[in-house]
N, C-alpha and C. Protein backbone atom coordinates (compact mmCIF):
# COMPACT_ATOMS: atom_id res chain seq x y z
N UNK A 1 0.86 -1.18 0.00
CA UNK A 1 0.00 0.00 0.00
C UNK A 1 0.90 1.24 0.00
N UNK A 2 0.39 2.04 -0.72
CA UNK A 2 1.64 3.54 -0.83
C UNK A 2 1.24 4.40 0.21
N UNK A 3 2.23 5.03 0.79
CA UNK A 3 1.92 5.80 1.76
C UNK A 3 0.43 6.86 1.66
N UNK A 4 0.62 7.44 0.86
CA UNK A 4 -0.70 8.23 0.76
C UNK A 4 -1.58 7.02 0.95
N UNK A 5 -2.26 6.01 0.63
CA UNK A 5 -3.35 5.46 0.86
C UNK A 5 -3.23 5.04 2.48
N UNK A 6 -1.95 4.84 2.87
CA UNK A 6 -2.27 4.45 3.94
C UNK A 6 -2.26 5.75 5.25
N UNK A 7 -2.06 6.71 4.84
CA UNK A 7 -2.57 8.11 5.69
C UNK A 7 -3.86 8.13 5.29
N UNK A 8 -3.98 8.23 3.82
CA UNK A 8 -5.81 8.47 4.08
C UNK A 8 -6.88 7.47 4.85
N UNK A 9 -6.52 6.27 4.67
CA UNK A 9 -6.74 5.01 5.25
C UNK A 9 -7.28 5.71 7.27
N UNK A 10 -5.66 6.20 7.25
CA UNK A 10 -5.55 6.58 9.03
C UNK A 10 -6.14 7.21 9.56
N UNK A 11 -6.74 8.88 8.57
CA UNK A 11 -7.28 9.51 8.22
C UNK A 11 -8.69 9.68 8.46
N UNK A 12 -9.09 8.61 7.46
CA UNK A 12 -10.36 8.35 7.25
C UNK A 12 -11.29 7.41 8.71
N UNK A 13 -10.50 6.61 9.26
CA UNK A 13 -10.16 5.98 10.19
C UNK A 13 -10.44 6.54 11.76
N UNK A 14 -9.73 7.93 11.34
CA UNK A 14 -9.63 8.76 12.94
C UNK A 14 -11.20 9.69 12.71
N UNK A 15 -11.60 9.87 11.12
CA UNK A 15 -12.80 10.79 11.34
C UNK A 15 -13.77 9.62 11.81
N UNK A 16 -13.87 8.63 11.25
CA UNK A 16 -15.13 7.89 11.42
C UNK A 16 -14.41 7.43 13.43
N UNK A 17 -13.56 7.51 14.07
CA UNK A 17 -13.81 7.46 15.30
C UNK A 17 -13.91 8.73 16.43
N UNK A 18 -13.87 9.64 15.37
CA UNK A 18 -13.95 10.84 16.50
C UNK A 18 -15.66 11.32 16.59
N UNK A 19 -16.63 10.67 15.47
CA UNK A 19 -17.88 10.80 15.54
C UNK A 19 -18.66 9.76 16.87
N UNK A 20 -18.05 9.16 16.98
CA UNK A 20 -17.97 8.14 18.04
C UNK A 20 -17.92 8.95 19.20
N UNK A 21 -17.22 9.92 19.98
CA UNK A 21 -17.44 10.40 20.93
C UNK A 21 -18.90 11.68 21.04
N UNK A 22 -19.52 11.74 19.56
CA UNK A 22 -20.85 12.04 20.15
C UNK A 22 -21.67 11.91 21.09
N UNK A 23 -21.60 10.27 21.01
CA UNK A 23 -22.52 10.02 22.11
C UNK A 23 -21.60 9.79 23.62
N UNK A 24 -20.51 9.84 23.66
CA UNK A 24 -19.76 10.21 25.03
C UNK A 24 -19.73 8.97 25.63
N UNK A 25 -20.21 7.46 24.83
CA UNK A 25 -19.99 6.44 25.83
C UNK A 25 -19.18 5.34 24.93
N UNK A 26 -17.88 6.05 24.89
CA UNK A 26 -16.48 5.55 24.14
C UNK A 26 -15.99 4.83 25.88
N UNK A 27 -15.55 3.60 25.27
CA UNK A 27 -14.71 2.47 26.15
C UNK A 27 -13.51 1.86 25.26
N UNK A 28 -12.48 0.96 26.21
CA UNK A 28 -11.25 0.51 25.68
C UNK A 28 -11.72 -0.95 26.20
N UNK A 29 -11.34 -1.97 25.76
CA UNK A 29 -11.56 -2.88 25.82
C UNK A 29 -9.81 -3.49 26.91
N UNK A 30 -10.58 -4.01 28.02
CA UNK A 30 -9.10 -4.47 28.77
C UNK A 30 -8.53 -5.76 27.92
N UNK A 31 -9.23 -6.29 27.33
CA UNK A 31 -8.26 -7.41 26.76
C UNK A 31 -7.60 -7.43 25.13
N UNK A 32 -8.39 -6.61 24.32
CA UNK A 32 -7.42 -6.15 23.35
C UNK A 32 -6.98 -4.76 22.69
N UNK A 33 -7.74 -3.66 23.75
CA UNK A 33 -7.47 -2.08 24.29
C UNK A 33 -8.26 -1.34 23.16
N UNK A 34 -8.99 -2.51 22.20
CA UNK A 34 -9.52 -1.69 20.95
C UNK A 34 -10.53 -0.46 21.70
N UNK A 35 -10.63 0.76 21.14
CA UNK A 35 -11.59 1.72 21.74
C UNK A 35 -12.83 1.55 20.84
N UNK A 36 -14.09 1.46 21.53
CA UNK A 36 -15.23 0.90 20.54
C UNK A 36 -16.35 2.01 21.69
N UNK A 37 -17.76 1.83 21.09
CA UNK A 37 -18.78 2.98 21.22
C UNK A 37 -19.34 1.60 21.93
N UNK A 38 -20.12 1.95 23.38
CA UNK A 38 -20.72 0.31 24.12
C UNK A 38 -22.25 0.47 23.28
N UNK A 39 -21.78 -0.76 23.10
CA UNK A 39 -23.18 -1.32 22.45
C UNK A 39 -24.26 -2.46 23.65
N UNK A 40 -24.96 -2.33 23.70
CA UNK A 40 -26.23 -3.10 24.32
C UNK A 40 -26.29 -4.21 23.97
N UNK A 41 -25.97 -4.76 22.98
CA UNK A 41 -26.45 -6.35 22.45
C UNK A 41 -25.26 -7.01 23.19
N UNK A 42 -24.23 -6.49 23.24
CA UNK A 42 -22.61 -6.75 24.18
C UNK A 42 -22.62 -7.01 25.67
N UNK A 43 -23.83 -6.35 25.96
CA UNK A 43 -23.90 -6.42 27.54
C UNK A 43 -24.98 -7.47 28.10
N UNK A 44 -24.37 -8.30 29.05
CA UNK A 44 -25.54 -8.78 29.73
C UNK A 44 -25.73 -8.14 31.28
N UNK A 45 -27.01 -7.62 31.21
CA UNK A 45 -27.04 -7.18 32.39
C UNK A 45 -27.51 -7.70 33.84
N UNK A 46 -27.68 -9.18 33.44
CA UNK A 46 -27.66 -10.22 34.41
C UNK A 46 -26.75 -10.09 35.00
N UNK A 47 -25.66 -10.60 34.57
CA UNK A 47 -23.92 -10.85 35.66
C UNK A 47 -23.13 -9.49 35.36
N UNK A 48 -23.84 -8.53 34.24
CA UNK A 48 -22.95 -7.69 34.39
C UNK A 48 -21.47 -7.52 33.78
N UNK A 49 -21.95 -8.34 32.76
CA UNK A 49 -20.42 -8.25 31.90
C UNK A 49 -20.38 -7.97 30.18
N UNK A 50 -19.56 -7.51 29.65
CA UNK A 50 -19.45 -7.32 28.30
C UNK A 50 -19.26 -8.11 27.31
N UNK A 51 -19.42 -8.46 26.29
CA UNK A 51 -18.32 -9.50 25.55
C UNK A 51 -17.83 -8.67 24.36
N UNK A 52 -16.57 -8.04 24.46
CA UNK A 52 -15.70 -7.46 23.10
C UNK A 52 -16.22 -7.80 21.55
N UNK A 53 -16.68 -6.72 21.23
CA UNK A 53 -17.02 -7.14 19.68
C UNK A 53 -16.10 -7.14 19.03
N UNK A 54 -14.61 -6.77 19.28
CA UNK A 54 -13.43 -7.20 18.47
C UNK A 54 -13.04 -7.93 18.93
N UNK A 55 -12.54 -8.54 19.42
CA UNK A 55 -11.75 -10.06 20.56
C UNK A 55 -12.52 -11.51 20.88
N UNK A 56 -13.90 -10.76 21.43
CA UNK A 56 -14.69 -11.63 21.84
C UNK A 56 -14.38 -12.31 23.16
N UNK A 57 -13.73 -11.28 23.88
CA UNK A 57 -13.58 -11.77 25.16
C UNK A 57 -14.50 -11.09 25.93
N UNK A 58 -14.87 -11.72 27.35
CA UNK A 58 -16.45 -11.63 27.91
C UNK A 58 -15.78 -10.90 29.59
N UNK A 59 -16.08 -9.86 29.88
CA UNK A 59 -15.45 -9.50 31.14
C UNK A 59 -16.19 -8.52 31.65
N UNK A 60 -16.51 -8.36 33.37
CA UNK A 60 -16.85 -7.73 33.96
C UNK A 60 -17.04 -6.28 33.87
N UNK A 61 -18.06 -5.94 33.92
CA UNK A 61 -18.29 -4.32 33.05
C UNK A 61 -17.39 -3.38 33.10
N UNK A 62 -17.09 -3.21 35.43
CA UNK A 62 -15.99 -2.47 35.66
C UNK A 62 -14.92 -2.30 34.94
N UNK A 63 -14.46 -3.61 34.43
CA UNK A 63 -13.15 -3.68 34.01
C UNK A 63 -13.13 -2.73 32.55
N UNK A 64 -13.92 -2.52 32.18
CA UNK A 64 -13.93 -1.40 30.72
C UNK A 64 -13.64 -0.09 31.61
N UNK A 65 -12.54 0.53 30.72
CA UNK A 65 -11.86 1.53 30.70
C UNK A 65 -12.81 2.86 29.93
N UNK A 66 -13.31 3.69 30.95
CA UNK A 66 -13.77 4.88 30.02
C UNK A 66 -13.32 6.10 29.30
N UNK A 67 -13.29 6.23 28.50
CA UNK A 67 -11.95 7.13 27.31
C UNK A 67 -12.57 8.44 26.98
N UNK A 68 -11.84 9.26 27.10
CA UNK A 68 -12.56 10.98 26.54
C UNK A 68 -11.79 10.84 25.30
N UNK A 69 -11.68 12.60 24.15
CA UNK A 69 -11.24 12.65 23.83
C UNK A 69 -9.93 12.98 23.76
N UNK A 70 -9.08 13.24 24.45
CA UNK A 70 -8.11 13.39 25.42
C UNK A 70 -7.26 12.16 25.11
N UNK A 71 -7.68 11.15 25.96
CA UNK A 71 -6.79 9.79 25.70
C UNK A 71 -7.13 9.12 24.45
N UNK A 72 -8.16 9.72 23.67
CA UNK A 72 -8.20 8.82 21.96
C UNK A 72 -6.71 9.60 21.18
N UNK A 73 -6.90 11.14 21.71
CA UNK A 73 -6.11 11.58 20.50
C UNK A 73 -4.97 11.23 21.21
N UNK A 74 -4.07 11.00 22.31
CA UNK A 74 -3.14 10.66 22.29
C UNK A 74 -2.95 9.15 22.20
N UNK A 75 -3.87 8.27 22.49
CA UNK A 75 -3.73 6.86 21.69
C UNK A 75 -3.33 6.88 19.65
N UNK A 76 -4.03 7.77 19.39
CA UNK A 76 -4.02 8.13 18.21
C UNK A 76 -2.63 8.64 17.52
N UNK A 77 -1.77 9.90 18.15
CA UNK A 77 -0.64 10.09 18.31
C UNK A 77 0.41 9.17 18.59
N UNK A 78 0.72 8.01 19.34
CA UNK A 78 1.33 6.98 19.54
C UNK A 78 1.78 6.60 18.26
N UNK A 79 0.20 6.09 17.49
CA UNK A 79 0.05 5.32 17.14
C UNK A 79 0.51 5.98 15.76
N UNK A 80 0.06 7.47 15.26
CA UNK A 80 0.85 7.95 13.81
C UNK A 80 2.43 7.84 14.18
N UNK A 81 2.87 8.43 15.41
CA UNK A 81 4.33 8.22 15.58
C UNK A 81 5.07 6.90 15.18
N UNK A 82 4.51 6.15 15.28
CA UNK A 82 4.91 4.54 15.52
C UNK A 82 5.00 4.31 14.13
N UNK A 83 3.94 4.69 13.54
CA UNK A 83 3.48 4.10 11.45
C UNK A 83 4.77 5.12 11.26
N UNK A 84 5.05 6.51 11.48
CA UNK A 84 5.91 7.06 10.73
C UNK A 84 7.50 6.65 11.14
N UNK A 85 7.79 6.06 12.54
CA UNK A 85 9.27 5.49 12.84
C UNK A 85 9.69 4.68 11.94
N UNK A 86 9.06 3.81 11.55
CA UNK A 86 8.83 2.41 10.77
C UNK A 86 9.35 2.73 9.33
N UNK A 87 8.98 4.12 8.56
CA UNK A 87 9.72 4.10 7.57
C UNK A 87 10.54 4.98 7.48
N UNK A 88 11.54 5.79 8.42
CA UNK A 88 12.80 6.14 9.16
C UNK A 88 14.03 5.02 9.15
């Protein structure tokens, strides 16, 4: 993939997750840290636990990490730093 596609890719990527903090109930997932919008069909509110729609791991609600925009954009930052070391 040529660099330009893969900035726009990143790009395109960071707009469709910054619409995500509309609704203000952005979480990180403790077992594979993906940041996702909580969805309801994910939760059982019997025992009270989640199951990761990326991982598919099933864990105690507490244990979800709640994320502003604050810690996306510096998750986000890491993460352009890191793509741009790589071809340095």
């Amino acid at each position: 993939m040529s660099k330009e596609l893969e900035e726009l890719a990143f790009l395109n990527g960071l707009r469709d997750d910054l619409k995500q903090f509309e609704s203000k109930n952005i979480y990180r997932c403790p077992c594979c840290e993906k940041i996702q919008e909580w969805d309801d069909v994910n939760y059982n509110p019997e025992e009270n636990t989640y199951t990761c729609p990326h991982c598919k791991e099933t864990f105690n609600e507490i244990e979800l990490e709640h994320i502003n925009a604050l810690d996306y954009f510096v998750d986000m930052f890491i993460t352009y730093k890191s793509l741009n070391n790589k071809e340095i």
